[in-house]
PDB file of N, CA and C in Angstrom:
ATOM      1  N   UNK A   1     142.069  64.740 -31.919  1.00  0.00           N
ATOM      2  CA  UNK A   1     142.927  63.658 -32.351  1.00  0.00           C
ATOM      3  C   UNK A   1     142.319  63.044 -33.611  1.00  0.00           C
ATOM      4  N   UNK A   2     143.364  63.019 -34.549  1.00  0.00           N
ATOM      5  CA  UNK A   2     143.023  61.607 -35.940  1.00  0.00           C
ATOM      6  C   UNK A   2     143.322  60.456 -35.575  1.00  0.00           C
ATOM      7  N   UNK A   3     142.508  59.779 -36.227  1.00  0.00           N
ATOM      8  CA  UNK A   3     142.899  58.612 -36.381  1.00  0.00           C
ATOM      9  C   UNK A   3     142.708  58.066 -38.101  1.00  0.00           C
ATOM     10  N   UNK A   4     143.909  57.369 -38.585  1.00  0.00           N
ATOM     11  CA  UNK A   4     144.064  57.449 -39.790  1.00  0.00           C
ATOM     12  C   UNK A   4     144.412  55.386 -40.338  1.00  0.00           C
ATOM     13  N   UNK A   5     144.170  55.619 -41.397  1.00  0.00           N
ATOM     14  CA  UNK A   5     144.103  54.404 -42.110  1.00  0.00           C
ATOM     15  C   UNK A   5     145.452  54.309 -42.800  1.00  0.00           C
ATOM     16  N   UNK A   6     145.986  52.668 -42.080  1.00  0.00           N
ATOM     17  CA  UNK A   6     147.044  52.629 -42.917  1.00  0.00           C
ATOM     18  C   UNK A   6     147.078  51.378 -44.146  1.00  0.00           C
ATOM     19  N   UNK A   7     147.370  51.780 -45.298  1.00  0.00           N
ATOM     20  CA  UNK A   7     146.936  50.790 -46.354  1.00  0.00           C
ATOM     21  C   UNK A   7     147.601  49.845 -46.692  1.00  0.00           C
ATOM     22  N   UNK A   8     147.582  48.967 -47.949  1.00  0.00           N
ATOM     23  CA  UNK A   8     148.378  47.984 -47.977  1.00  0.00           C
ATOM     24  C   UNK A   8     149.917  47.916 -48.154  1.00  0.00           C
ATOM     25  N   UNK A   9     150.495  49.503 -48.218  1.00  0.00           N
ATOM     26  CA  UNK A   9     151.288  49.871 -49.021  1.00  0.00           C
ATOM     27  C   UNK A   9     152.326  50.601 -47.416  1.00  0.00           C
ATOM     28  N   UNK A  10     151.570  50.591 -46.717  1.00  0.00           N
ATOM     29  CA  UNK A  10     152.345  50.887 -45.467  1.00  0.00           C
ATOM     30  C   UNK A  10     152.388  52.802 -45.584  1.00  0.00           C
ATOM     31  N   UNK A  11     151.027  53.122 -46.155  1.00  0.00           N
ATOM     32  CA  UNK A  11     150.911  54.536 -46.294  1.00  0.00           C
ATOM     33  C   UNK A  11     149.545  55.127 -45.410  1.00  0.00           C
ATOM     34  N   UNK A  12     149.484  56.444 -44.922  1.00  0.00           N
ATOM     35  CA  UNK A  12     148.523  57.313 -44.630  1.00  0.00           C
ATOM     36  C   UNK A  12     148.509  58.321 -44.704  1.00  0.00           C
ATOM     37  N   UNK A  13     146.910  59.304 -45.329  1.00  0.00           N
ATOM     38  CA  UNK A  13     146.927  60.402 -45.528  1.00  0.00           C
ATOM     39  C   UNK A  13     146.610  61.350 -44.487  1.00  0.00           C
ATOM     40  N   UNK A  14     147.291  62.167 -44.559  1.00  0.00           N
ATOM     41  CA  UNK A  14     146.451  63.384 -43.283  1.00  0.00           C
ATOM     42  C   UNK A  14     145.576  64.052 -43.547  1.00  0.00           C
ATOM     43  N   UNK A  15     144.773  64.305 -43.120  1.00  0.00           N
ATOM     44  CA  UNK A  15     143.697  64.602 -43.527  1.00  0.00           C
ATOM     45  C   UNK A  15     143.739  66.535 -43.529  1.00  0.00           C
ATOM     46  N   UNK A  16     143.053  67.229 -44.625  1.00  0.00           N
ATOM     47  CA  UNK A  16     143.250  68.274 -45.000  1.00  0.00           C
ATOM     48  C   UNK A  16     143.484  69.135 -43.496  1.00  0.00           C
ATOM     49  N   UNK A  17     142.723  69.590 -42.232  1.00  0.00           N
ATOM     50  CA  UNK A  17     142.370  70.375 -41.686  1.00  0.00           C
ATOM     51  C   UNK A  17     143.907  70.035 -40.731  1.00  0.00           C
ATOM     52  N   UNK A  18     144.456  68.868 -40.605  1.00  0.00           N
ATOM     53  CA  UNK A  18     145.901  68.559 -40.189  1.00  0.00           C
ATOM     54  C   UNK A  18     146.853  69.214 -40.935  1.00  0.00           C
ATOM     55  N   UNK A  19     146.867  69.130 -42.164  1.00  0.00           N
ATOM     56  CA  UNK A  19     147.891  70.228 -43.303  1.00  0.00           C
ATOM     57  C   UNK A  19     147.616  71.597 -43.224  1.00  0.00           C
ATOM     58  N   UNK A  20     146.509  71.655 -42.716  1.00  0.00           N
ATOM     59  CA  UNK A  20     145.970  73.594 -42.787  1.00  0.00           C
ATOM     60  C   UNK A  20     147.100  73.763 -41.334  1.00  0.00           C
ATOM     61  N   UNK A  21     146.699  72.765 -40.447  1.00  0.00           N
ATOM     62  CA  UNK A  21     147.537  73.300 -39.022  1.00  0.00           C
ATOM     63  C   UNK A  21     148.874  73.286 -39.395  1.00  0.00           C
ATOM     64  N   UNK A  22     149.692  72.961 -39.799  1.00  0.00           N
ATOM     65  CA  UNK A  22     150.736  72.422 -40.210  1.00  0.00           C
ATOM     66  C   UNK A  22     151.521  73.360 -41.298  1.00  0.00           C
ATOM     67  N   UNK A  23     150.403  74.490 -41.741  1.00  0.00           N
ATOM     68  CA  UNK A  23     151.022  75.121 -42.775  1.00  0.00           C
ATOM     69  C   UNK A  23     150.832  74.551 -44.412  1.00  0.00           C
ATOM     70  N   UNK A  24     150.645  73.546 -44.500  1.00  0.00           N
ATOM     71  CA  UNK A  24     151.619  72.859 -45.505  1.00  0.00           C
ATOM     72  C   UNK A  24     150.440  72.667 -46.711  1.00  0.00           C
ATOM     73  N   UNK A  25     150.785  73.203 -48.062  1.00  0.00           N
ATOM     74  CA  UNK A  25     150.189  73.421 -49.066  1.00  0.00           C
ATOM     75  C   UNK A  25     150.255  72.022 -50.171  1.00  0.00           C
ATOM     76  N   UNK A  26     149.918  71.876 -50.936  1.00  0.00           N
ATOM     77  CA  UNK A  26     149.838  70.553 -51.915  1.00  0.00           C
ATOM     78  C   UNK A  26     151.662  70.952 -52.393  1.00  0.00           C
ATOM     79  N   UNK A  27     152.393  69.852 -52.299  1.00  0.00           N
ATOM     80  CA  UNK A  27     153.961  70.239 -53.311  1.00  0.00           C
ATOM     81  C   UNK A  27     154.736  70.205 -51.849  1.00  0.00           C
ATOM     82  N   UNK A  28     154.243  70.357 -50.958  1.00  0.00           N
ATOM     83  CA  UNK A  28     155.369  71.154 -49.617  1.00  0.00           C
ATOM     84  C   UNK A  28     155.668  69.591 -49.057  1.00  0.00           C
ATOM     85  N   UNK A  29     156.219  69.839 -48.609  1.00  0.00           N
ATOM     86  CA  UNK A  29     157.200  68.734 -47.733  1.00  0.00           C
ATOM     87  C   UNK A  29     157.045  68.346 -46.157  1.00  0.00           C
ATOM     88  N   UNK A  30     156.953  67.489 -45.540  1.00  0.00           N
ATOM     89  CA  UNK A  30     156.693  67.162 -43.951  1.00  0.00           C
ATOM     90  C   UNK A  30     158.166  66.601 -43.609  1.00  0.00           C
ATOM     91  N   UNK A  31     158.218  66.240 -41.738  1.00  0.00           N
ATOM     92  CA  UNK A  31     159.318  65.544 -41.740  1.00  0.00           C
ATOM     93  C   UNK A  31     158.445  65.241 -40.418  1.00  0.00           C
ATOM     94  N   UNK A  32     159.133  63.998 -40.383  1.00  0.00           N
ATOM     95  CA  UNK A  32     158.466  62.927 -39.630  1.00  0.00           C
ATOM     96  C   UNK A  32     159.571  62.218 -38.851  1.00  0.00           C
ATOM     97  N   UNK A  33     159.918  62.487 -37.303  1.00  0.00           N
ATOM     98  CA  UNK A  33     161.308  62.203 -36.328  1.00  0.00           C
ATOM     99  C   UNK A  33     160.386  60.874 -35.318  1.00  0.00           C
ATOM    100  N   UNK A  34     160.866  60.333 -35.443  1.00  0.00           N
ATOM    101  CA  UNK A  34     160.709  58.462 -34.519  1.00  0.00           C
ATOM    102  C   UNK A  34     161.338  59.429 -33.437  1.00  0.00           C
ATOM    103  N   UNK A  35     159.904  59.374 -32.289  1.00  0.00           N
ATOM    104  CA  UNK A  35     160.271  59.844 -30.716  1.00  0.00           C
ATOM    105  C   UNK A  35     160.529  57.952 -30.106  1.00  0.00           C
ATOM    106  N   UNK A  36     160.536  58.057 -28.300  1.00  0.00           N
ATOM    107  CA  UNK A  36     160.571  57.083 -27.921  1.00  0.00           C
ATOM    108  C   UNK A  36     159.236  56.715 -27.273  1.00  0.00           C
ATOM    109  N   UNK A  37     159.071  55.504 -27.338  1.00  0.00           N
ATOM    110  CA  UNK A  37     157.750  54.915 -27.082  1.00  0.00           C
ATOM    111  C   UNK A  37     156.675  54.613 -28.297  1.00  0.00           C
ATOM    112  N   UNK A  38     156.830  54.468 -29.460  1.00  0.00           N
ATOM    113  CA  UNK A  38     156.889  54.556 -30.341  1.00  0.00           C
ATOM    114  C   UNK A  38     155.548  55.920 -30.893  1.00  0.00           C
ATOM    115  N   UNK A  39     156.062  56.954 -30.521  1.00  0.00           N
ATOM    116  CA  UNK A  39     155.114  57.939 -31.341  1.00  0.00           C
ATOM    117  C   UNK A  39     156.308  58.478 -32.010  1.00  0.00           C
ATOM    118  N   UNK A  40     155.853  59.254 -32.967  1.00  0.00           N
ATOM    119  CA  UNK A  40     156.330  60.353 -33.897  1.00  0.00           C
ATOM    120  C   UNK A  40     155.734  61.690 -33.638  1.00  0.00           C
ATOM    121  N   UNK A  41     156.704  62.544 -34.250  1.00  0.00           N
ATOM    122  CA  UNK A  41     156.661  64.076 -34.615  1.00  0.00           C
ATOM    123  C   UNK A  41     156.274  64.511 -36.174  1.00  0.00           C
ATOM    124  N   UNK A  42     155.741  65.078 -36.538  1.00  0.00           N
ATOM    125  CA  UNK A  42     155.211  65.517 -37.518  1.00  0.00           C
ATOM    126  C   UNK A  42     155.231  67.007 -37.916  1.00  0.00           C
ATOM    127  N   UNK A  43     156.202  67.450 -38.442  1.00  0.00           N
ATOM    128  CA  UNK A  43     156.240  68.871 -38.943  1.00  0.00           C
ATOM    129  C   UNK A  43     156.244  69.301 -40.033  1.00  0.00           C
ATOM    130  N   UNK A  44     156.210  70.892 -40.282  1.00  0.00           N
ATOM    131  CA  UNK A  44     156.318  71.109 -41.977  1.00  0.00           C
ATOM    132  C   UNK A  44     157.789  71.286 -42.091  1.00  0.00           C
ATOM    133  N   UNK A  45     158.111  70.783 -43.266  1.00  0.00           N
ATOM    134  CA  UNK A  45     159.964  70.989 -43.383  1.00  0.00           C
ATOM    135  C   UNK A  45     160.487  72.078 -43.347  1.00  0.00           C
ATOM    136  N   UNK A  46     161.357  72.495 -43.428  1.00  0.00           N
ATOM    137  CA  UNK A  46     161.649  74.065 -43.577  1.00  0.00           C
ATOM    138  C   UNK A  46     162.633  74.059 -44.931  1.00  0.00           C
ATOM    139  N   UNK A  47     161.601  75.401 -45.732  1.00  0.00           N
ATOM    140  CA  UNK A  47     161.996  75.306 -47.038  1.00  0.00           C
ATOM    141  C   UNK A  47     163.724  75.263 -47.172  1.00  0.00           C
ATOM    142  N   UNK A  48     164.280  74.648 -48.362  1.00  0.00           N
ATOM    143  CA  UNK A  48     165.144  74.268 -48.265  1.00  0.00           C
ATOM    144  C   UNK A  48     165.367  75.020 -49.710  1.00  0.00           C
ATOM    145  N   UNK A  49     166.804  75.433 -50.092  1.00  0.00           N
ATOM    146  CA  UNK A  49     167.512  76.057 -51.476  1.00  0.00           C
ATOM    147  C   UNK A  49     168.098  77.117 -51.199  1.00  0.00           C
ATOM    148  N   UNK A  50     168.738  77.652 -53.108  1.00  0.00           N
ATOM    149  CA  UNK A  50     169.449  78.633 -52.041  1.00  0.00           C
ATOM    150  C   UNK A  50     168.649  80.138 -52.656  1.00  0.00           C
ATOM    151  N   UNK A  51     169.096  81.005 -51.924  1.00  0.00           N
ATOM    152  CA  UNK A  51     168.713  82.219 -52.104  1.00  0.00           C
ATOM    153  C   UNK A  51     168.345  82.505 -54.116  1.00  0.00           C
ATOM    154  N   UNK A  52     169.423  81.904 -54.343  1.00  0.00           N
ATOM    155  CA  UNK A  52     169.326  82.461 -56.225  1.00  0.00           C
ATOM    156  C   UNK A  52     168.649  81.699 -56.789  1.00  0.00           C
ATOM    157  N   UNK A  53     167.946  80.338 -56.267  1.00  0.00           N
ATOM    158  CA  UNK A  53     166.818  79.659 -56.760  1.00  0.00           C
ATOM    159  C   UNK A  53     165.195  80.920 -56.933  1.00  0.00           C
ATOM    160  N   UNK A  54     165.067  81.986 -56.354  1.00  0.00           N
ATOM    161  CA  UNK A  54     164.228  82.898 -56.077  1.00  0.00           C
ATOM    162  C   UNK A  54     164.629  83.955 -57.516  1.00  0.00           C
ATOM    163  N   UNK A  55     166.205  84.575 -57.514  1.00  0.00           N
ATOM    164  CA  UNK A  55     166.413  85.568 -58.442  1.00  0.00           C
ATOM    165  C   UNK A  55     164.940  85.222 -59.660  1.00  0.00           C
ATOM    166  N   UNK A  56     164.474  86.354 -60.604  1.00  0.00           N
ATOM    167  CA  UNK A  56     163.542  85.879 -61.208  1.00  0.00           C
ATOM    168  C   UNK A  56     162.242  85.709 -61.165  1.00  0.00           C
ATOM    169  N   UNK A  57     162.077  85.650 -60.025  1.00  0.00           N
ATOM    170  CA  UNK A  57     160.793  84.457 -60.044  1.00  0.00           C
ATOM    171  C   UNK A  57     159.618  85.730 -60.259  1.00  0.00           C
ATOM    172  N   UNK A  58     159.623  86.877 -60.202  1.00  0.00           N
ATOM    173  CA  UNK A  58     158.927  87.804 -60.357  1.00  0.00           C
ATOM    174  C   UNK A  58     158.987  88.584 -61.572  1.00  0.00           C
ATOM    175  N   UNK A  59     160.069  88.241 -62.546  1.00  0.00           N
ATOM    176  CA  UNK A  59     160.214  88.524 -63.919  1.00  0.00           C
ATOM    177  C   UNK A  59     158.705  88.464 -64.712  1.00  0.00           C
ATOM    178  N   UNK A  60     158.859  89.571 -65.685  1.00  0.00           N
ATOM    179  CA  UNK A  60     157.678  89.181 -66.605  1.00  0.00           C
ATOM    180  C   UNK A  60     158.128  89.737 -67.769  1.00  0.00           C
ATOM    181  N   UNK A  61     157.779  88.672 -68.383  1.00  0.00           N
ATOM    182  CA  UNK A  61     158.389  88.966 -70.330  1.00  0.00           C
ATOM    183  C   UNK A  61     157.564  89.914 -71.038  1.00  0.00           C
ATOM    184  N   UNK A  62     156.798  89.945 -70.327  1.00  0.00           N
ATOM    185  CA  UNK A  62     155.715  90.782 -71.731  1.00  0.00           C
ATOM    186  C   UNK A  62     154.621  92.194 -70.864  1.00  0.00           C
ATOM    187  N   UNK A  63     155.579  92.515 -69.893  1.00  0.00           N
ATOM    188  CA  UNK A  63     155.230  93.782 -69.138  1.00  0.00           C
ATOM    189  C   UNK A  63     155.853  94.195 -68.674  1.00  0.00           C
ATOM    190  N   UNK A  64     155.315  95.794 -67.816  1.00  0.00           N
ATOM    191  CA  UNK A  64     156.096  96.375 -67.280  1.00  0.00           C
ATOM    192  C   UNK A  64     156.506  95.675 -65.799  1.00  0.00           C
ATOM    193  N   UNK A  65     157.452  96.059 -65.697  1.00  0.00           N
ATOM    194  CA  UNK A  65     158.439  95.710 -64.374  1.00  0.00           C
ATOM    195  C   UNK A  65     157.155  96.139 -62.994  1.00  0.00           C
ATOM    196  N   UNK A  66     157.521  95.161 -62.409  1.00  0.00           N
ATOM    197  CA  UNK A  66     156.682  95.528 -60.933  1.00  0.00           C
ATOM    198  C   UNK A  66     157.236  96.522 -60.263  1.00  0.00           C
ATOM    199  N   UNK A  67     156.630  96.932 -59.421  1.00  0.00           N
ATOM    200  CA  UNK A  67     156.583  98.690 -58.668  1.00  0.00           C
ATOM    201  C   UNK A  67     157.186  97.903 -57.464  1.00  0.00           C
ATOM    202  N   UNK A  68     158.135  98.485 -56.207  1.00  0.00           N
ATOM    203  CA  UNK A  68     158.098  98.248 -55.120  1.00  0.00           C
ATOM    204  C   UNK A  68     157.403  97.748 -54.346  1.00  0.00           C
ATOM    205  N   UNK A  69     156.061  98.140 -54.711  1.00  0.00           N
ATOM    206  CA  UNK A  69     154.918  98.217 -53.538  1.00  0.00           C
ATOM    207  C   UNK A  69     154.249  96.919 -54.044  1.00  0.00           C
ATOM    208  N   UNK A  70     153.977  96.474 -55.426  1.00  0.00           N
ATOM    209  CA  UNK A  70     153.921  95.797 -56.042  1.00  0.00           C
ATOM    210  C   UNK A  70     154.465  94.292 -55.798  1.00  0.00           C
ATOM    211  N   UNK A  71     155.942  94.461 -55.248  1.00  0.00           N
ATOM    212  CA  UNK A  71     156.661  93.312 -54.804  1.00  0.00           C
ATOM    213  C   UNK A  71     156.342  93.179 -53.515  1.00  0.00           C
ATOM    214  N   UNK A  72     155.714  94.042 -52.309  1.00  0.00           N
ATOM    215  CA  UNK A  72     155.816  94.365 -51.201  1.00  0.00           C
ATOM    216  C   UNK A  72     154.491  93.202 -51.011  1.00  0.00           C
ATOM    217  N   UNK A  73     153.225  93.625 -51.868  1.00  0.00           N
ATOM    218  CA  UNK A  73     152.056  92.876 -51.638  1.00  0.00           C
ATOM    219  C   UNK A  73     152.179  91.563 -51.936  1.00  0.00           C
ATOM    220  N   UNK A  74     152.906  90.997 -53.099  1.00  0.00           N
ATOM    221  CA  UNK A  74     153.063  89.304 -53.341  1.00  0.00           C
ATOM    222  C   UNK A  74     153.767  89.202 -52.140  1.00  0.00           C
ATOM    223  N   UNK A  75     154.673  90.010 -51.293  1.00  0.00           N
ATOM    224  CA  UNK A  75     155.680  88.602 -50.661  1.00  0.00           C
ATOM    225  C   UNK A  75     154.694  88.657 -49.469  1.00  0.00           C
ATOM    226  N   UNK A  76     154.115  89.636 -48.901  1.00  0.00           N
ATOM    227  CA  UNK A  76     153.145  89.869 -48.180  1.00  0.00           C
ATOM    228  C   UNK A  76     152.575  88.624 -48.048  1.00  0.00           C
ATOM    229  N   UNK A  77     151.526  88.741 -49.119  1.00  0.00           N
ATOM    230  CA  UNK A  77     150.827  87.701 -49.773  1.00  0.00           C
ATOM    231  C   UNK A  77     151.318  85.963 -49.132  1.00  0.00           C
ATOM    232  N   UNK A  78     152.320  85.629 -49.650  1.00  0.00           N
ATOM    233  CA  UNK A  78     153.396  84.570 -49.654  1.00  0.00           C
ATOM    234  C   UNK A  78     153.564  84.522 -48.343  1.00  0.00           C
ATOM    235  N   UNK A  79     153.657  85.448 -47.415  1.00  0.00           N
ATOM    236  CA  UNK A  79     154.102  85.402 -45.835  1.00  0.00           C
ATOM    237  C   UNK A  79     153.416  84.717 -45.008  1.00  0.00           C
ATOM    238  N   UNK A  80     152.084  85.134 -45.411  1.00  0.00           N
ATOM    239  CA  UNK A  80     150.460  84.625 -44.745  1.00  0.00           C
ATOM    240  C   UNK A  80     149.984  83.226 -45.655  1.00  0.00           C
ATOM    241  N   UNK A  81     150.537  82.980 -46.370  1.00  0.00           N
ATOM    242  CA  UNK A  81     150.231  81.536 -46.815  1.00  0.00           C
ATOM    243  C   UNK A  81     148.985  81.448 -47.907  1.00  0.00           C
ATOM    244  N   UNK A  82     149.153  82.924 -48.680  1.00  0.00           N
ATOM    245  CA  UNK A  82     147.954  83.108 -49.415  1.00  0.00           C
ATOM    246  C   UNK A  82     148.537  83.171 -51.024  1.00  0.00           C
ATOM    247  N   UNK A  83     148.076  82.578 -52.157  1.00  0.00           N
ATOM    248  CA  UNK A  83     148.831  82.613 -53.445  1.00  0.00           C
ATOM    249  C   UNK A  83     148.300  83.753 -54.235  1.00  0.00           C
TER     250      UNK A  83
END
C-alpha cells in the first residue's frame, strides 16, 4: 500500500513503481471512478482514436521502406511496453 501526499492544490503523485503496475508511461492517461465508501479505482485508460491516427506513423522520408519483419519487431516491441 501507498500512501501519498496531497498538496495545496488538491493534487497527488503516484509514485513511479504504481505507474510501472499500471502500465502507464509519461504522456498516457489514468481514469479514476468514485467507488462507494469513499475509495476510488484507478486504471490505465484505454487508448483512445481512430485507427487512421496510426496510418504513417512508420513512414520514413529519407529511407528505405521497412521490411515486414521489420514492422513485426516495432509493434512487437510496442506490445510489451518497450520503445
Amino acid at each position: 500500500m501507498s500512501t501519498l501526499t496531497v498538496t495545496a492544490k488538491g493534487q497527488v503523485t503516484l509514485r513511479k513503481d504504481v505507474l510501472e503496475h499500471l502500465g502507464v508511461h509519461p504522456g498516457e492517461k489514468i481514469t479514476v471512478s468514485k467507488l462507494p465508501d469513499g475509495r476510488v479505482e484507478v486504471k490505465a485508460a484505454k487508448p483512445t482514436g481512430k485507427i487512421s491516427d496510426f496510418f504513417g506513423c512508420l513512414k520514413q522520408d529519407d529511407g528505405p521502406s521497412l521490411s515486414i519483419d521489420e514492422i513485426n519487431e516495432i509493434a512487437a516491441r510496442g506490445w510489451a511496453g518497450k520503445r
